[in-house]
Structures are given as C-alpha cells and as structure tokens.
Protein backbone atom coordinates (compact mmCIF):
# COMPACT_ATOMS: atom_id res chain seq x y z
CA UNK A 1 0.00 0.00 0.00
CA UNK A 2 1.40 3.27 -0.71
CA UNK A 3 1.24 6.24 1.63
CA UNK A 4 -0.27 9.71 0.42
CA UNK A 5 1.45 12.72 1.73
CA UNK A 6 -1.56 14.52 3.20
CA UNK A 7 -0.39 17.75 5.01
CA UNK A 8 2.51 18.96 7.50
CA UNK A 9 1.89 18.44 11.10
CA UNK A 10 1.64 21.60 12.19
CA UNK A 11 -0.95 22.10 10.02
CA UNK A 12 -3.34 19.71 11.58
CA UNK A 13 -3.76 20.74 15.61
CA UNK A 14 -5.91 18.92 18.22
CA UNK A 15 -9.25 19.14 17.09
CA UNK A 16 -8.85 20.05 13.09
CA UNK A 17 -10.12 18.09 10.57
CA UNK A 18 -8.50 18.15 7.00
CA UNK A 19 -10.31 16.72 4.09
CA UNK A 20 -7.90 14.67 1.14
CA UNK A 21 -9.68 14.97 -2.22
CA UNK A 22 -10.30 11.60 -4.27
CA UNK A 23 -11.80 10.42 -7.14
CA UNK A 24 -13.43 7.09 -5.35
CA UNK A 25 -14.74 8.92 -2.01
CA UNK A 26 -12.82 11.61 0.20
CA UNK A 27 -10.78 10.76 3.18
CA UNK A 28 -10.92 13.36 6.18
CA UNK A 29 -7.72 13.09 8.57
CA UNK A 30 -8.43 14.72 12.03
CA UNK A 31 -6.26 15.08 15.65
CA UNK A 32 -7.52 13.79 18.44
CA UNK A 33 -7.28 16.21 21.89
CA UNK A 34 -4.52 14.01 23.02
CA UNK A 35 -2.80 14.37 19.62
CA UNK A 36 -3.50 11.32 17.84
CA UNK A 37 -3.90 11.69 14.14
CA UNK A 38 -7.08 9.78 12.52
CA UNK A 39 -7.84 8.51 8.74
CA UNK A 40 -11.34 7.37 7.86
CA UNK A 41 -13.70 7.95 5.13
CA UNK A 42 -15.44 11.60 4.84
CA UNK A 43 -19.13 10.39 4.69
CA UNK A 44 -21.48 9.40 7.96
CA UNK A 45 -23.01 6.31 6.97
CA UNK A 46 -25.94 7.39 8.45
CA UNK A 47 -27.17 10.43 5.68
CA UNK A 48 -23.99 10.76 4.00
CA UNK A 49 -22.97 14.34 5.54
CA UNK A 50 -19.23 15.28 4.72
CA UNK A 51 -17.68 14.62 7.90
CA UNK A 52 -14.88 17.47 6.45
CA UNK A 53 -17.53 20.45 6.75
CA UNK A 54 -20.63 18.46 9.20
CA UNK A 55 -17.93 17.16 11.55
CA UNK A 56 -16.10 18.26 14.73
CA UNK A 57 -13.56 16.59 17.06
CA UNK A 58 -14.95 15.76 20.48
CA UNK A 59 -11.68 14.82 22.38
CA UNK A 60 -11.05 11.63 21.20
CA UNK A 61 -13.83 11.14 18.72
CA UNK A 62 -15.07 12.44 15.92
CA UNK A 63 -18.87 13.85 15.54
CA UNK A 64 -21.27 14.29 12.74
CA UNK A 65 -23.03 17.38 13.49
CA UNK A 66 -25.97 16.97 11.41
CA UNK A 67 -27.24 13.68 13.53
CA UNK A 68 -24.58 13.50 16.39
CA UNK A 69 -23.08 9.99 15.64
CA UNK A 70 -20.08 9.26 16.97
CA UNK A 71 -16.94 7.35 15.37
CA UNK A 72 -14.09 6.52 17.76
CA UNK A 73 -10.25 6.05 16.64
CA UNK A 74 -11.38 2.87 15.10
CA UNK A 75 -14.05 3.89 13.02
CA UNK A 76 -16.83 1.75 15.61
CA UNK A 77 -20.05 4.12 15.68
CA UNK A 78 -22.18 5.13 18.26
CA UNK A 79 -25.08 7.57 19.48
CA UNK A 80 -25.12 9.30 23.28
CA UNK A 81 -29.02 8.97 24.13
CA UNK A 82 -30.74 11.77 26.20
CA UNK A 83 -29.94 9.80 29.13
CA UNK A 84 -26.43 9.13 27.70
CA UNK A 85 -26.53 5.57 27.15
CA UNK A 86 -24.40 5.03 24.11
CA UNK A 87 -26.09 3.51 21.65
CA UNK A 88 -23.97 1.22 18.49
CA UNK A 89 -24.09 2.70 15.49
CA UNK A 90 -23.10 1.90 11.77
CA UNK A 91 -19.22 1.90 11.46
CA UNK A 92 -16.92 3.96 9.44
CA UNK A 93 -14.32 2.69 7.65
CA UNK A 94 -10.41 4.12 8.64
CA UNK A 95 -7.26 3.90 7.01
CA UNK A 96 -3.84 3.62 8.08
CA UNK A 97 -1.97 6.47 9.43
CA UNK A 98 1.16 7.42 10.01
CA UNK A 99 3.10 10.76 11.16
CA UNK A 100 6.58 11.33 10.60
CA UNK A 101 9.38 14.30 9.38
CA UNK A 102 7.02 16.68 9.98
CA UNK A 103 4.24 14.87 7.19
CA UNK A 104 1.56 13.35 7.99
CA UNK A 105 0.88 10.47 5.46
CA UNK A 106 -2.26 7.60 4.71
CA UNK A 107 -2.32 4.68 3.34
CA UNK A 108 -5.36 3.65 1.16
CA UNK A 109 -5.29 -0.34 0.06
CA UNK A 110 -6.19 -1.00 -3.25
C-alpha cells in the first residue's frame, strides 16, 4: 500500500479536521485532543454528511453534526441517548496512518 502525503503536522492541531480529495470517495484526517492523528472515510453512513464540513472533534472522537453519531479512533459508531446511554451505530471505515518528518501520510489499500 502506498502512503499519500496529506499535510505537514503543524498544520493539523488537536481538534482540526483536514479533508484529502479523491476520485473514489474523500478521506478526512483529524487530531484527536490528546494528539493522535485519525484517517477514515469523509461520509457518515448514516445520511452521508461530509464529515470534512458536518464534523467536529470531540476529544477523542469524531462527531457528525448533522445527527450527532459518533466514530471513535477505530471507526466503531455510536449515538449518546438523552440519558447518555451510548447507543452502536453503523461503522466507518479508517485507514492507516502514520506521522513522521514533519508529514503526515495515509495509506489507502487497493
């Protein structure tokens, strides 16, 4: 698998989200509030909103705004209830990630 140069790492601070641009579905990267750098797919699987522009980083997960699933560092989805119980949810898929010389990079199989 071959790793994509996505952005520096100072360019990507806790809680940012950066969106990489493809042909067969976008990827969003985002940082974690402990600093951990994410890869998964830019869609909810729920209704499909661009988690690159309808997302935010919620210490270590990432939100969709427009229906307030949940995706953790793996990609497993969930829901908080009113009561916050947290409900499962419909995965995401995430990608391998890897931070070095100042890059951050991804690597998408084939």
């Amino acid at each position: 698998m071959p790793w994509i140069d996505v952005t520096k790492s100072e360019r990507l601070a806790s809680g940012q989200i950066v969106t990489v641009d493809r042909e067969d579905g976008d990827i969003v990267v985002w940082r974690t509030t402990a600093g951990k750098v994410v890869a998964c797919d830019a869609r909810c699987p729920h209704q499909w909103s661009h988690l690159g522009t309808a997302g935010a980083v919620d210490g270590e997960e990432l939100v969709c705004l427009s229906h307030f699933w949940r995706f953790d560092q793996e990609g497993t989805g969930s829901k908080l209830s009113a009561a916050g119980r947290r409900d499962e949810k419909s995965s995401i898929r995430t990608f391998a990630v890897r931070e070095q010389a100042g890059r951050i990079e991804i690597s998408i199989p084939d």
